[in-house]
Protein backbone atom coordinates (compact mmCIF):
# COMPACT_ATOMS: atom_id res chain seq x y z
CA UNK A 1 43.69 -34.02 -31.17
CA UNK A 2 44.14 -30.17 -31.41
CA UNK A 3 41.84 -27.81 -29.28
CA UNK A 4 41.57 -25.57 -32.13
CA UNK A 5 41.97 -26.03 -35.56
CA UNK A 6 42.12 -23.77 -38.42
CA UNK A 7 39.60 -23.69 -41.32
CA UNK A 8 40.66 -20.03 -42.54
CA UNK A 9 42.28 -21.86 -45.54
CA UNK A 10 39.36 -24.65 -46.26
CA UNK A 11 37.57 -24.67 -49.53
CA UNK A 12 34.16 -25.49 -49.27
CA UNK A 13 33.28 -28.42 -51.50
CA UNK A 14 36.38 -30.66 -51.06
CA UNK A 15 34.93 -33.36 -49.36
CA UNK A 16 31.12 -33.48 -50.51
CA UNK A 17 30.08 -30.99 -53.01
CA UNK A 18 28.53 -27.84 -52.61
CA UNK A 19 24.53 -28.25 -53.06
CA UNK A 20 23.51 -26.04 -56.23
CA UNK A 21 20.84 -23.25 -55.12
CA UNK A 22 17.69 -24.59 -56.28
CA UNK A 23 16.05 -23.05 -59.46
CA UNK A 24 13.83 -20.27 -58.73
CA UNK A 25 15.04 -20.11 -55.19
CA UNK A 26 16.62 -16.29 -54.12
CA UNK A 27 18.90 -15.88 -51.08
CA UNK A 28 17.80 -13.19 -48.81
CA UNK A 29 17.85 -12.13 -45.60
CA UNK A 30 14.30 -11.50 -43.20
CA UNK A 31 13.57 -10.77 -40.36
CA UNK A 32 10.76 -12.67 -38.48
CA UNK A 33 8.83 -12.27 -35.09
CA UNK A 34 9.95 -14.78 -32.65
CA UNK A 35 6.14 -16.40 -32.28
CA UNK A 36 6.22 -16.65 -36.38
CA UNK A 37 9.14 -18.04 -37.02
CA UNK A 38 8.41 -20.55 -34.03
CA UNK A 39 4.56 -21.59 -35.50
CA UNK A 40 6.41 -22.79 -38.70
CA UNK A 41 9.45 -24.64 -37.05
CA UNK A 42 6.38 -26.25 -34.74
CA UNK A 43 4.51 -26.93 -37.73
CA UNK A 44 8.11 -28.57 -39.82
CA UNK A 45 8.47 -30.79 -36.41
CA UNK A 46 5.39 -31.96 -36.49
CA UNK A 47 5.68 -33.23 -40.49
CA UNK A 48 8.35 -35.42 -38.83
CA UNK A 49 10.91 -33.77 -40.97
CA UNK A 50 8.81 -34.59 -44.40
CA UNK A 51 8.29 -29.79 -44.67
CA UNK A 52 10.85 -27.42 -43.82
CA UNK A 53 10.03 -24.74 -42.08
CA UNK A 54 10.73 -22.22 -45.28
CA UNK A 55 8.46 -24.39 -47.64
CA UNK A 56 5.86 -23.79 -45.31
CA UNK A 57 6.68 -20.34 -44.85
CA UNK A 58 6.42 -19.89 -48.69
CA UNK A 59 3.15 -21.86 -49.45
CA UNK A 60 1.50 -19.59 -46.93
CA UNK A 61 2.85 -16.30 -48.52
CA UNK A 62 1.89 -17.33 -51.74
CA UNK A 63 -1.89 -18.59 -50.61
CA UNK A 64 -2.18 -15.10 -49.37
CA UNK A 65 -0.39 -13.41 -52.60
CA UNK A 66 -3.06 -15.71 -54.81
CA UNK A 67 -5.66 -14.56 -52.72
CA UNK A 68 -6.37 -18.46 -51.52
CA UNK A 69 -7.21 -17.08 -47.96
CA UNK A 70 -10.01 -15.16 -47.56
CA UNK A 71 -9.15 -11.45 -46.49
CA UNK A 72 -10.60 -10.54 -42.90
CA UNK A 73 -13.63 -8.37 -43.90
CA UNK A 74 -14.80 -11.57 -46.04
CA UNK A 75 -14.49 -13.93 -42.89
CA UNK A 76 -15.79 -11.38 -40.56
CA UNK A 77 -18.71 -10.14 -42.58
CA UNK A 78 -19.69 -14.25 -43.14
CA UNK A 79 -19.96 -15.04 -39.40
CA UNK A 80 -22.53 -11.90 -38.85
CA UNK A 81 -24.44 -12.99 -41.26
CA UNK A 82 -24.17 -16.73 -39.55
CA UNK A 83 -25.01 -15.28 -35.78
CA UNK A 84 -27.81 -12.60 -37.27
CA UNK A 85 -29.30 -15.53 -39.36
CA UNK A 86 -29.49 -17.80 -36.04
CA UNK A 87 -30.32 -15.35 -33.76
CA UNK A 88 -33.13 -14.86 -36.37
């Protein structure tokens, strides 16, 4: 067995095919806080491996793109109206 071997010559696919990109799927390159990127690779454990972390990471961009999640004024301005209406 060598201590170093050279793959400078390999061609990826020889052995077990290259996976196709998926369709609608673009490669590009992010850059993420440390504490996000870490919520959604907590949240992928946690699935037990059935959600990656970038499926995750996607559904939430889009609920926000969709406008799914309420935007912060909304939420904000319904729990005043909660506390004034108890406070009463």
């Amino acid at each position: 067995m060598k201590h170093r071997y050279d793959f400078s010559k390999g061609k990826r696919g020889r052995i077990v095919p290259a996976q196709p990109e998926p369709r609608g799927k673009v490669r590009i390159t992010i850059r993420l806080d440390e504490d996000v990127l870490g919520y959604f690779l907590k949240q992928a454990d946690a699935s037990g491996g059935a959600v990656g972390y970038q499926t995750l990471i996607n559904d939430t961009l889009r609920q926000v793109v969709e406008g799914a999640v309420p935007k912060f004024e909304e939420t904000l301005r319904r729990i005043l109206r909660e506390e004034l209406k108890a406070t009463g």
